[in-house]
Protein backbone atom coordinates (compact mmCIF):
# COMPACT_ATOMS: atom_id res chain seq x y z
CA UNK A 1 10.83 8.99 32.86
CA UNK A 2 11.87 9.82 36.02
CA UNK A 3 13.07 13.07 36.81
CA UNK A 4 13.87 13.92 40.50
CA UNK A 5 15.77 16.93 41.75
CA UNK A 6 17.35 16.56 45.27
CA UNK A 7 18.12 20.21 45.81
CA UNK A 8 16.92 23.49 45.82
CA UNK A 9 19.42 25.73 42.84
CA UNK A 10 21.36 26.95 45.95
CA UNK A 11 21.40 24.13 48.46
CA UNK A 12 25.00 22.75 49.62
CA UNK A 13 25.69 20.71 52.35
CA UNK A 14 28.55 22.22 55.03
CA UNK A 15 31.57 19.86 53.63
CA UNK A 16 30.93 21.91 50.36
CA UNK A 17 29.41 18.93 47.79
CA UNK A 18 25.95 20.40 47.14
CA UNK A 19 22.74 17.78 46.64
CA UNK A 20 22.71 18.47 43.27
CA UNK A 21 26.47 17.14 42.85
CA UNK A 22 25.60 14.46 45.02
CA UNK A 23 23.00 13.35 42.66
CA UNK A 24 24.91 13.46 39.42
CA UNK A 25 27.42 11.52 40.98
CA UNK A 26 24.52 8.78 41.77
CA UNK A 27 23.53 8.92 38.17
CA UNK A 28 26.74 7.02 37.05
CA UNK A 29 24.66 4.41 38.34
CA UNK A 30 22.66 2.12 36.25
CA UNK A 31 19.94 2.80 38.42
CA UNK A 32 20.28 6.16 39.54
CA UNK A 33 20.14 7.64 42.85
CA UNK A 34 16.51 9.20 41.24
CA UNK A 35 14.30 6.22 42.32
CA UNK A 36 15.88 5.08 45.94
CA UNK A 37 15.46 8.53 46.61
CA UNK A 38 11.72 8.79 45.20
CA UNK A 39 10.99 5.71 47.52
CA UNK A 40 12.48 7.36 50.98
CA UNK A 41 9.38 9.28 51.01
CA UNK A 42 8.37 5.74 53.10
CA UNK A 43 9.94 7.25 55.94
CA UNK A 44 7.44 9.66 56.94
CA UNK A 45 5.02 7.06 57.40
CA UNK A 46 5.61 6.16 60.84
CA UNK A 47 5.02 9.88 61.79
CA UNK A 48 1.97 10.28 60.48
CA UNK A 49 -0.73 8.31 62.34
CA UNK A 50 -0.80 11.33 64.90
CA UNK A 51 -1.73 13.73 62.11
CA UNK A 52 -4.68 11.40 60.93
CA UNK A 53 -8.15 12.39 61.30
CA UNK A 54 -10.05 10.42 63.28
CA UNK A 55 -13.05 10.02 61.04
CA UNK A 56 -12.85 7.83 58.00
CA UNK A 57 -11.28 10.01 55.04
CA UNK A 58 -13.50 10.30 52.02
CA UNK A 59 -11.01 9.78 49.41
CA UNK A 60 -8.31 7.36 48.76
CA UNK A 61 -6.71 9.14 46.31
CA UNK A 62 -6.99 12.60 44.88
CA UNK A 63 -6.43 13.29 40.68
CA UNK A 64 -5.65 17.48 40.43
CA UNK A 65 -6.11 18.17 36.67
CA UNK A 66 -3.88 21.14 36.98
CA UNK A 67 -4.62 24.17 33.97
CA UNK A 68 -1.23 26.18 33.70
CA UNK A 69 -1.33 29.44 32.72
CA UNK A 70 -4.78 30.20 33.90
CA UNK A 71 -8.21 29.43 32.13
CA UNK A 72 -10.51 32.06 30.89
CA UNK A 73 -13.46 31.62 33.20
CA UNK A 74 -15.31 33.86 30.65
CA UNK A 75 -14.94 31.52 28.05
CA UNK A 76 -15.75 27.96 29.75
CA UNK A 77 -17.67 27.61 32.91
CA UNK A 78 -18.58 31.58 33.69
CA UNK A 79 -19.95 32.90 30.53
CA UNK A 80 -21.09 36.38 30.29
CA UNK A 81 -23.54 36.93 28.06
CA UNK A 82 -25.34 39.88 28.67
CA UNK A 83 -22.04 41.99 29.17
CA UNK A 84 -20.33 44.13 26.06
CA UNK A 85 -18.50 42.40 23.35
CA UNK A 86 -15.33 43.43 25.18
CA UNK A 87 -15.76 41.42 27.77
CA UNK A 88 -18.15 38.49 26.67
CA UNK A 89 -16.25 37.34 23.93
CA UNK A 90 -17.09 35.24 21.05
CA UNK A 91 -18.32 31.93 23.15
CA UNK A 92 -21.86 31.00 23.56
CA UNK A 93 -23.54 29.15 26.02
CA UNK A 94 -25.61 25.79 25.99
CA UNK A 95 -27.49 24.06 28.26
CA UNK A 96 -25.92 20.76 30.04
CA UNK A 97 -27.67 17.59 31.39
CA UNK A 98 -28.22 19.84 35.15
CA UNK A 99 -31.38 22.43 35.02
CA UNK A 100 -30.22 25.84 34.46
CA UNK A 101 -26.60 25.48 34.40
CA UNK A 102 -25.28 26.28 31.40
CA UNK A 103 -21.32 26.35 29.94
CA UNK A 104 -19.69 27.69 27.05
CA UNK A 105 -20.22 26.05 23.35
CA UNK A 106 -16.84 24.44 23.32
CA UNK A 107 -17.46 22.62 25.96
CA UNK A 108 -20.18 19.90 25.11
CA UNK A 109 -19.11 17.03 26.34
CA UNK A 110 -18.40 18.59 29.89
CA UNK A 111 -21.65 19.70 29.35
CA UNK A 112 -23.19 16.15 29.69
CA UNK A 113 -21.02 15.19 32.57
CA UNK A 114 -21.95 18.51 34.92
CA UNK A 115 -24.32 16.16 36.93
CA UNK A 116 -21.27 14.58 38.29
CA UNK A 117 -19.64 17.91 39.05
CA UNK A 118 -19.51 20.81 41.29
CA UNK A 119 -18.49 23.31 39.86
CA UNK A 120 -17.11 26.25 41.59
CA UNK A 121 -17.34 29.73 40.23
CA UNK A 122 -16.02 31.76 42.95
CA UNK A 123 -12.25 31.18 43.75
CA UNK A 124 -10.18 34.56 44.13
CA UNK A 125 -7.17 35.88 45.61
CA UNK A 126 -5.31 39.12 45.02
CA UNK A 127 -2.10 37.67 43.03
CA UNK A 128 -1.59 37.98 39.04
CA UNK A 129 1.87 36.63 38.72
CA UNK A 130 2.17 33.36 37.68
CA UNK A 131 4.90 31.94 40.09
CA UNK A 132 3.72 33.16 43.08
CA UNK A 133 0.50 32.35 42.46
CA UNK A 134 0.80 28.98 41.49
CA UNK A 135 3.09 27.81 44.85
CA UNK A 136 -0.01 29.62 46.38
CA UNK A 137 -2.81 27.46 45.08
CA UNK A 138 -1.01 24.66 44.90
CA UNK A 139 0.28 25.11 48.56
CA UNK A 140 -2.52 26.88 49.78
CA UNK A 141 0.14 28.83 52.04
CA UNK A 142 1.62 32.11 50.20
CA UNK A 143 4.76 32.59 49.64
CA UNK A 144 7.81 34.08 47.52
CA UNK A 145 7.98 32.80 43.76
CA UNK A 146 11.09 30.52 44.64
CA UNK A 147 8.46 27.88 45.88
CA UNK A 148 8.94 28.87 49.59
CA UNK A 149 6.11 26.18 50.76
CA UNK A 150 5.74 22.28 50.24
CA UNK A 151 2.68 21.85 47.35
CA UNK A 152 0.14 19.50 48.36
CA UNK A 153 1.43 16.04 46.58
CA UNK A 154 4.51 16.43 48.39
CA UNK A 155 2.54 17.16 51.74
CA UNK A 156 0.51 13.86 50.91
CA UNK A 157 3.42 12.16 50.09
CA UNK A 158 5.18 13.28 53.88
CA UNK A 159 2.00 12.10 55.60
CA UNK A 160 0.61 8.89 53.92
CA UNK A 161 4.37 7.37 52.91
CA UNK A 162 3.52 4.80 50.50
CA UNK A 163 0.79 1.43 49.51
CA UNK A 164 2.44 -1.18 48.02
CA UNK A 165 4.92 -0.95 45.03
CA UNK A 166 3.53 2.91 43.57
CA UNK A 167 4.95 6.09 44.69
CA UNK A 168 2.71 7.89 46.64
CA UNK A 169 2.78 11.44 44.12
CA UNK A 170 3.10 11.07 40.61
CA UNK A 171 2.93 14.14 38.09
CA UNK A 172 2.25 13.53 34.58
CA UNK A 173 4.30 13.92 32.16
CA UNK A 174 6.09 16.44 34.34
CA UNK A 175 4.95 18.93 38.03
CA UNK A 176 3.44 22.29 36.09
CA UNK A 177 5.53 25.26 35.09
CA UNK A 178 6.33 28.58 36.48
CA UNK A 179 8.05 27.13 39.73
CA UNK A 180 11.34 26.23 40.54
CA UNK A 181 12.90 23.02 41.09
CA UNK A 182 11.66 22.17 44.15
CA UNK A 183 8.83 24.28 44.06
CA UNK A 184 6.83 21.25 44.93
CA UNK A 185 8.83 19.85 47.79
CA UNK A 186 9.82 22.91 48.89
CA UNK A 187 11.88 22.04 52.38
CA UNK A 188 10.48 18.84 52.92
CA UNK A 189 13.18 17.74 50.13
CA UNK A 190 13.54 15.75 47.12
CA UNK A 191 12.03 12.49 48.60
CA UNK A 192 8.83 14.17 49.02
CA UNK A 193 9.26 15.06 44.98
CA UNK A 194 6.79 13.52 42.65
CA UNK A 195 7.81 11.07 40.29
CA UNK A 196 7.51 12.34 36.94
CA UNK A 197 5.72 10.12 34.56
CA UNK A 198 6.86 11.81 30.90
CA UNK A 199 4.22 12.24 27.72
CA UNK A 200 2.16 9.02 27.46
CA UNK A 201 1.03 9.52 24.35
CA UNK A 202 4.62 10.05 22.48
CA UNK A 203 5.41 6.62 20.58
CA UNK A 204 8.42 6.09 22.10
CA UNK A 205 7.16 6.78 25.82
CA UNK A 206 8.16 4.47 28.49
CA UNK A 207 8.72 5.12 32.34
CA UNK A 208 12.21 4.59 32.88
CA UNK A 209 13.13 2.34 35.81
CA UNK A 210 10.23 0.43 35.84
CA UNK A 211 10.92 -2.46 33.19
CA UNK A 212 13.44 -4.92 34.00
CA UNK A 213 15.33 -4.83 30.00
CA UNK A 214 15.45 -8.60 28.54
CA UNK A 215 19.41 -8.25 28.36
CA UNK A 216 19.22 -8.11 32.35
CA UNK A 217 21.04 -10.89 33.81
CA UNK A 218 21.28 -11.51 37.12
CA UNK A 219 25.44 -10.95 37.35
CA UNK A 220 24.19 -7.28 35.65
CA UNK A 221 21.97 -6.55 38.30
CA UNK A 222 24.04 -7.63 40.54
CA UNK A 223 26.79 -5.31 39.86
CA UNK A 224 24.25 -2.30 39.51
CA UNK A 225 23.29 -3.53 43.11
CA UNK A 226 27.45 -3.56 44.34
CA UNK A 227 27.79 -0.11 42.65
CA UNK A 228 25.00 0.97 44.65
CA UNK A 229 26.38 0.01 47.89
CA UNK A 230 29.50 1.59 46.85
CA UNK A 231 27.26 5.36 46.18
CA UNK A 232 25.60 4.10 49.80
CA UNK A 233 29.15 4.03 51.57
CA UNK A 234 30.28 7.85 50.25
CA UNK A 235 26.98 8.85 51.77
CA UNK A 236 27.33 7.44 54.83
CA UNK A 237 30.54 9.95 54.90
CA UNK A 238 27.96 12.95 53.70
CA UNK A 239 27.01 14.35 57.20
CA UNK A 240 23.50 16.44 57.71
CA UNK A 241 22.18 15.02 54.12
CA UNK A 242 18.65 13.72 54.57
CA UNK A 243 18.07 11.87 51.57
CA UNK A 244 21.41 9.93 52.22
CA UNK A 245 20.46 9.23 55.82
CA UNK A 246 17.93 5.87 55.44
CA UNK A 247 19.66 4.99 51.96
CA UNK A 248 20.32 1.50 52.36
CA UNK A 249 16.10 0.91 52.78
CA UNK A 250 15.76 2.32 49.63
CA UNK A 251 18.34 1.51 47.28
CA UNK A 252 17.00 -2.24 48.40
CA UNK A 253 12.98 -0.76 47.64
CA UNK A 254 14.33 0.72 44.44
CA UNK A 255 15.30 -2.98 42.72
CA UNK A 256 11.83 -4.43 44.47
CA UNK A 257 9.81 -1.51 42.27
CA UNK A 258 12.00 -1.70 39.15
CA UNK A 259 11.05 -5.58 39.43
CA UNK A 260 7.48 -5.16 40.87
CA UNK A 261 4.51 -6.15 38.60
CA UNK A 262 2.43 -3.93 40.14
CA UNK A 263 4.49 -0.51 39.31
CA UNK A 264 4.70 -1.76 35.53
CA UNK A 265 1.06 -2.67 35.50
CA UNK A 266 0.27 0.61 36.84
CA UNK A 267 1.91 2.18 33.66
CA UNK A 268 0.02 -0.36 31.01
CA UNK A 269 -1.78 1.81 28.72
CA UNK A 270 -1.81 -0.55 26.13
CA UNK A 271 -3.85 -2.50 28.39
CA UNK A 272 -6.12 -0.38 27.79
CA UNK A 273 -8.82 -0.77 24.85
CA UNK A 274 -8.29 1.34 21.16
CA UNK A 275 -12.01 2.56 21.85
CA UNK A 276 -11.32 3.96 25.21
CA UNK A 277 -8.28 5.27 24.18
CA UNK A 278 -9.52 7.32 21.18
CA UNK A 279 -12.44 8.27 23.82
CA UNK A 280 -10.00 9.99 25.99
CA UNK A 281 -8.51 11.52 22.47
CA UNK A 282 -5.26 10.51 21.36
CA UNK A 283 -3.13 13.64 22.40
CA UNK A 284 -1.18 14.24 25.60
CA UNK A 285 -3.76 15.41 27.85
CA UNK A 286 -5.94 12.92 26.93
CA UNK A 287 -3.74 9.79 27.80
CA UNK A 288 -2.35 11.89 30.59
CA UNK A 289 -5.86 11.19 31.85
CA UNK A 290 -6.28 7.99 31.11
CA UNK A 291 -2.71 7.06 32.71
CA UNK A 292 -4.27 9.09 36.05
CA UNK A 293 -7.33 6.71 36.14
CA UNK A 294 -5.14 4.26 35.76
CA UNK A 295 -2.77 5.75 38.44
CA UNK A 296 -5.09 6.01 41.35
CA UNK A 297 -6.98 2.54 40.84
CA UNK A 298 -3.05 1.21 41.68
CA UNK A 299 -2.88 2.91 44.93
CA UNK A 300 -1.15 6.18 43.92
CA UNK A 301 -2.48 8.56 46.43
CA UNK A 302 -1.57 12.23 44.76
CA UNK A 303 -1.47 12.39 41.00
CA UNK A 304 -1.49 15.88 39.13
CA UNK A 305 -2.29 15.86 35.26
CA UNK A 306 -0.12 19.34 34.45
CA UNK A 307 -2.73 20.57 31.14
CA UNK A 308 -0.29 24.02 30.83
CA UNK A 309 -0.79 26.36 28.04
CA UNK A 310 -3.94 28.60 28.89
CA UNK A 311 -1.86 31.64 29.17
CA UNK A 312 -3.40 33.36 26.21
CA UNK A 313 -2.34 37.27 26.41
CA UNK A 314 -2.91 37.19 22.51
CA UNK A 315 -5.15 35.97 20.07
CA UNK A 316 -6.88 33.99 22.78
CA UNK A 317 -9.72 32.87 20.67
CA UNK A 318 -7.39 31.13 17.89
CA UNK A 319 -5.75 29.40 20.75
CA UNK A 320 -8.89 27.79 22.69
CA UNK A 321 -10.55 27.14 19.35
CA UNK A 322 -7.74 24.01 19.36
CA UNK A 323 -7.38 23.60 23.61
CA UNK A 324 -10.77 23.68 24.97
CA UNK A 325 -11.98 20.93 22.64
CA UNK A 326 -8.81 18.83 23.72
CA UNK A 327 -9.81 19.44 27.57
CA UNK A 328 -13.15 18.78 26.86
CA UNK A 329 -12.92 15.39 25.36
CA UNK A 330 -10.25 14.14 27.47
CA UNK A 331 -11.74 15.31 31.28
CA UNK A 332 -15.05 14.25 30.80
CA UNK A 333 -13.56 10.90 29.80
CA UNK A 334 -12.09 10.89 33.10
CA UNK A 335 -14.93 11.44 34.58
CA UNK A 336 -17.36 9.40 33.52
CA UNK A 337 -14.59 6.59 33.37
CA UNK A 338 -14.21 6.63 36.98
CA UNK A 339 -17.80 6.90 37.57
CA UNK A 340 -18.46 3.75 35.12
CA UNK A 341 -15.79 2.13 36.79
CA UNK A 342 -17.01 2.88 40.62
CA UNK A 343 -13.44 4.76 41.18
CA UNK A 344 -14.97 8.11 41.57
CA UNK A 345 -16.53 7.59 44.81
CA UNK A 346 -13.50 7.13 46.33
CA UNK A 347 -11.51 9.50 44.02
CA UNK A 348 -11.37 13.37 44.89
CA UNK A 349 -11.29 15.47 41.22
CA UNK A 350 -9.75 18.73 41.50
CA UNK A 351 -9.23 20.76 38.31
CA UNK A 352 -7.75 24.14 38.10
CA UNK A 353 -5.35 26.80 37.54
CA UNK A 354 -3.19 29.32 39.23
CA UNK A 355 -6.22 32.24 38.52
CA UNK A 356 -8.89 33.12 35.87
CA UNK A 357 -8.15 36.09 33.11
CA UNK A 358 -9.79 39.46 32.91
CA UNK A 359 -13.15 40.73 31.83
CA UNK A 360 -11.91 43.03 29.27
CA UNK A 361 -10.35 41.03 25.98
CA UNK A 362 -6.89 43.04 25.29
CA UNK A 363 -5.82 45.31 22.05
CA UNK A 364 -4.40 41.89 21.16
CA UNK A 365 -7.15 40.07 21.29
CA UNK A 366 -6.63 38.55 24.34
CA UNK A 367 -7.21 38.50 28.09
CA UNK A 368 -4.06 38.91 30.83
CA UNK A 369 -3.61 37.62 34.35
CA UNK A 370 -6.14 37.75 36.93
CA UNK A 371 -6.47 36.04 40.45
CA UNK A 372 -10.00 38.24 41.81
CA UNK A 373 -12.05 35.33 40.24
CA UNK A 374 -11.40 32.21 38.84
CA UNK A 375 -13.82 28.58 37.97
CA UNK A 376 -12.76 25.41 39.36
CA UNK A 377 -14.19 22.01 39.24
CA UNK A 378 -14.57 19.41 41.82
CA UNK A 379 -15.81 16.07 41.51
CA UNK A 380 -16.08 12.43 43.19
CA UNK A 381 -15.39 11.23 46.82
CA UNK A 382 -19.03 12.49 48.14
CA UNK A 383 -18.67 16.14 46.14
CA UNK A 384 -22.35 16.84 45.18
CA UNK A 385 -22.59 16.81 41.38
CA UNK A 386 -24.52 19.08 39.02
CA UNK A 387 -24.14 21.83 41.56
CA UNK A 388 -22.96 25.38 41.96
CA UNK A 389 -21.39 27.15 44.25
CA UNK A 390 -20.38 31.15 44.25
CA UNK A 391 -20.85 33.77 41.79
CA UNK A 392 -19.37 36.35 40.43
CA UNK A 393 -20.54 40.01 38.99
CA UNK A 394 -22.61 40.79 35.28
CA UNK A 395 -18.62 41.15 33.87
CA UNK A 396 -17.03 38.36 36.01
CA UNK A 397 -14.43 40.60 37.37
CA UNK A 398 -15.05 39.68 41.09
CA UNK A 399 -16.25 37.31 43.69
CA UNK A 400 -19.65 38.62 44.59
CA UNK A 401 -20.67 34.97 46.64
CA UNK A 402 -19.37 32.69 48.64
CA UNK A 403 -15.47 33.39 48.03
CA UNK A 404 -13.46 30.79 48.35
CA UNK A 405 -9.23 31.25 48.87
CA UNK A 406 -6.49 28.92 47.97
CA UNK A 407 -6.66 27.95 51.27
CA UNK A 408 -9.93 26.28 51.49
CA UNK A 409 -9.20 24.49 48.64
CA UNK A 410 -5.81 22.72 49.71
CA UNK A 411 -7.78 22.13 53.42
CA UNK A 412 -10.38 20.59 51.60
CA UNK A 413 -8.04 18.07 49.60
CA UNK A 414 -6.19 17.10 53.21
CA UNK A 415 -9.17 16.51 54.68
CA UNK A 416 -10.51 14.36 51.69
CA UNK A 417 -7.56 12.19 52.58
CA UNK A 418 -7.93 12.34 56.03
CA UNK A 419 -5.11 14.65 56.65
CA UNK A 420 -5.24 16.88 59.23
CA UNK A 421 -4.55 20.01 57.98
CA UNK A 422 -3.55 22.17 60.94
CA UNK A 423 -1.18 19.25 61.73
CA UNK A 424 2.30 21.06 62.99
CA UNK A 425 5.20 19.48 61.09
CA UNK A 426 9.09 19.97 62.05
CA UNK A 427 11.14 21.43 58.85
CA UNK A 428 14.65 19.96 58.67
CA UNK A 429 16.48 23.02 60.76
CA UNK A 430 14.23 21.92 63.92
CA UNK A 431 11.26 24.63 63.08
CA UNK A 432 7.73 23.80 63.90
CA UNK A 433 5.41 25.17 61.04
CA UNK A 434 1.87 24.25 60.53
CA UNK A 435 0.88 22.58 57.24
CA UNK A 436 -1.45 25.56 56.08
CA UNK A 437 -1.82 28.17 58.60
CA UNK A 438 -5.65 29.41 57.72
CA UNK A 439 -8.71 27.65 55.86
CA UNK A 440 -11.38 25.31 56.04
CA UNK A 441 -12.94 22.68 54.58
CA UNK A 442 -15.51 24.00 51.82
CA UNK A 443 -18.60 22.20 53.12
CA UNK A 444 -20.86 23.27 50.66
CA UNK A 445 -19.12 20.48 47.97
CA UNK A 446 -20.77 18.02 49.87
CA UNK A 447 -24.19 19.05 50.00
C-alpha cells in the first residue's frame, strides 16, 4: 500500500491547516491525495540536468538492502576467531568461492556468491544511537534524531524526477525504523517520500492504487476525477503549500499510473516462477527481494529493502540462529538473479545497517550498539567482486584500515547515478545547502 506523509509532526502552514490536515482531508477521496502527491516528485526534473555529472553514470538504479537495528559484524562477514569466547562468539567460519576470504557458518550461500561482492569491513563513525545514526548513514550528512537531512532515495528522487509510469523511490514493505515521519524527505517534503510497497509475501498483499477494480466504470472514475478537482480548487486557496502548488499535473499523472500497465507489471510477483520464488525463500525479506529485482528492471531508480530486526541486546545467538539464514537465502538470490539476468551490471547493491555491535557479548548474552566498526556489502554496477576492503583489529572493536564514513558511502551511491554530490540545492525557505557537505567516492570498489 501506499503510505505517504506530507508533513513533518509539527509542520502547519501560516493560515493555520497543517499538511497533515490537508492530507486527511484528500483521503476522502477515492484516490487519495497519497499518489498525486508521490508523482510531483516529476517536478524536480527540469532542475536537475545542471547537477548531472558529465561522465556516463555507472548505475541506473541502486537496490540498498537496508539491516535495521545493526548487524553483528562478529558474527557474519568479520569473524574473530582467534579472540576470547567473549568476544568471538559461537559462529565459525568457512571458506567461500574467493581465495582466503572466509564468512561465518550461517552464511553459506553468501558464501558462494562473494565473487560477485565487495565486501567492506571497515565502515565506522562515532554514533551508537539508533536514530541519529541511521538519518546519518542513510543521509550521509549528520544530524539531530528528528531526521534533520533528506536520506538518499529522496535526494535521488529530487534529482532524477521520474522514467515512465514507476515512482522514482520505492521502500519495501515500508522506509526502516527508528526515524520520524519524514525522516527520509526531510525538507525536501512529502513528494520526495518513497512510495511504500507493504509485505509482499502476506496473502492478501496488493499495492493499493495501482489496479484499476473490475467494478470501475467509467461514470465512477469520473466522479473520483470531479472530486479531485474539487480537493485541487481548496488548494489553490492554500498559500505557501508546495505539494499543492503543481497539483493539477499530478492528480492527472495519478489516474495515468493507477491505469498504467507498466506500474502493475512492475508489482507482478506471481509472474514470477514457484522455483524462483521458493529460491528467494518464501518469507518477507525474501520476496521483498525478489519484488526489488523486479523493481529496478521497471525503471525504479532508488529502492530500499528495510530487513529490520538485528538489534539483538539479548540472547543474540537464539535470534540469528532464525535471521541470518533468512538473509542468507534471500540476498544471495538477489544477487545472483541479477547477475543471471544481466541487471547487475547496471544495478548498484548496497547492503547495510545504521552500525555493527560490540566485541564483548553482554551478561545477557548479547552484544549492544556500536558505530566504531561495522561490515557492509557492495555489489554490481562495475564494484569489483570477491574483494576486500579495510580491516579491523584481532577483537573487531575498531577501524584499523582504510576507514570509510557514512559519507563516502552516500557520495559513492550519487555518483553511481551520476549525481553530483556537492551539487548546492535551495531548501524551501530560500537556503542554499549542499547535498552532503564532505566525502568521496570510495574508489577502491572499483578496482
Amino acid at each position: 500500500m501506499i503510505d505517504i506523509s506530507l508533513a513533518s509532526r509539527h509542520a502547519t502552514q501560516c493560515n493555520g491547516l497543517s499538511r497533515r490536515g490537508f492530507l486527511r482531508l484528500g483521503a476522502l477521496a477515492p484516490l487519495g491525495l497519497s499518489l498525486p502527491s508521490v508523482l510531483s516528485w516529476e517536478s524536480a526534473l527540469a532542475g536537475s540536468a545542471n547537477g548531472l555529472i558529465r561522465k556516463g553514470p555507472r548505475a541506473k538504479s541502486v537496490l540498498l538492502v537496508y539491516l535495521g537495528g545493526g548487524l553483528s559484524h562478529h558474527d557474519s562477514f568479520d569473524l574473530k576467531p582467534g579472540a576470547i569466547e567473549e568476544i568471538r562468539g559461537k559462529y565459525t567460519e568457512i571458506p567461500t568461492n574467493v581465495t582466503g576470504l572466509k564468512v561465518g557458518n550461517l552464511l553459506p550461500k553468501m558464501a558462494q556468491t562473494m565473487d560477485k561482492v565487495c565486501l567492506v569491513r571497515s565502515c565506522a563513525h562515532d554514533n551508537d544511537h539508533h536514530e541519529t545514526a541511521t538519518n546519518w548513514v542513510l543521509s550521509g550528512k549528520f544530524g539531530t534524531p528528528f531526521g534533520d537531512h533528506p536520506a538518499m532515495g529522496a535526494i535521488v528522487a529530487h534529482e532524477t524526477g521520474f522514467v515512465g509510469k514507476v515512482p522514482p523511490y520505492i521502500a519495501v514493505p515500508k522506509n526502516p525504523s527508528f526515524t520520524w515521519e519524514l525522516g527520509k524527505s526531510a525538507w525536501l517534503g512529502g513528494r520526495y517520500e518513497s512510495f511504500k510497497a507493504g509485505n509482499p509475501n502476506d496473502k492478501s498483499w496488493k499495492v493499493r492504487d495501482l489496479a484499476c477494480p473490475a467494478q470501475l466504470t467509467p461514470k465512477i472514475l469520473e466522479r473520483r476525477r470531479t472530486l479531485l478537482q474539487a480537493v485541487d480548487t481548496l488548494s489553490a486557496h492554500i498559500r505557501g503549500n508546495d505539494q499543492m502548488a503543481t497539483y493539477d499535473e499530478f492528480a492527472q499523472k495519478a489516474t495515468d499510473m493507477i491505469l498504467s500497465p507498466d506500474a502493475q507489471n512492475a508489482f507482478a510477483l506471481e509472474k514470477e516462477s514457484e522455483a524462483l520464488r521458493d529460491t528467494y525463500g518464501r518469507s518477507e525479506f525474501g520476496q521483498s527481494c525478489l519484488l526489488a529485482r523486479r523493481l529496478v528492471e521497471s525503471g525504479v531508480r532508488f529502492v530500499t529493502v528495510n530487513y529490520g530486526g538485528w538489534d539483538h541486546h539479548a540472547k543474540i545467538f537464539e535470534s540469528l540462529d532464525k535471521k541470518l539464514p533468512d538473509f542468507d537465502r534471500g540476498l544471495s538470490a538477489l544477487i545472483n538473479d541479477l547477475h543471471e539476468r544481466g541487471t547487475l551490471k547496471e544495478t548498484l547493491v548496497v547492503v547495510m545497517g545504521e552500525f555493527g555491535r560490540t566485541p564483548k557479548i553482554n551478561k545477557d548474552a548479547g552484544r549492544d550498539h556500536w558505530g566504531q566498526a561495522a561490515s557492509m556489502l557492495f555489489a554490481g554496477a562495475g564494484v569489483h567482486g570477491g574483494h576486500v576492503l579495510g580491516a579491523t583489529d584481532k577483537n573487531g572493536a575498531f577501524v584499523t584500515d582504510r576507514p570509510v564514513r557514512p559519507a563516502d558511502v552516500c557520495w559513492t551511491v550519487y555518483d553511481a547515478l551520476g549525481i553530483d554530490p556537492g551539487k548546492t540545492i535551495i531548501t524551501p525557505e530560500g537556503r542554499p545547502t549542499l547535498i552532503l557537505d564532505e566525502g568521496s567516492v570510495v574508489k577502491e570498489l572499483y578496482g
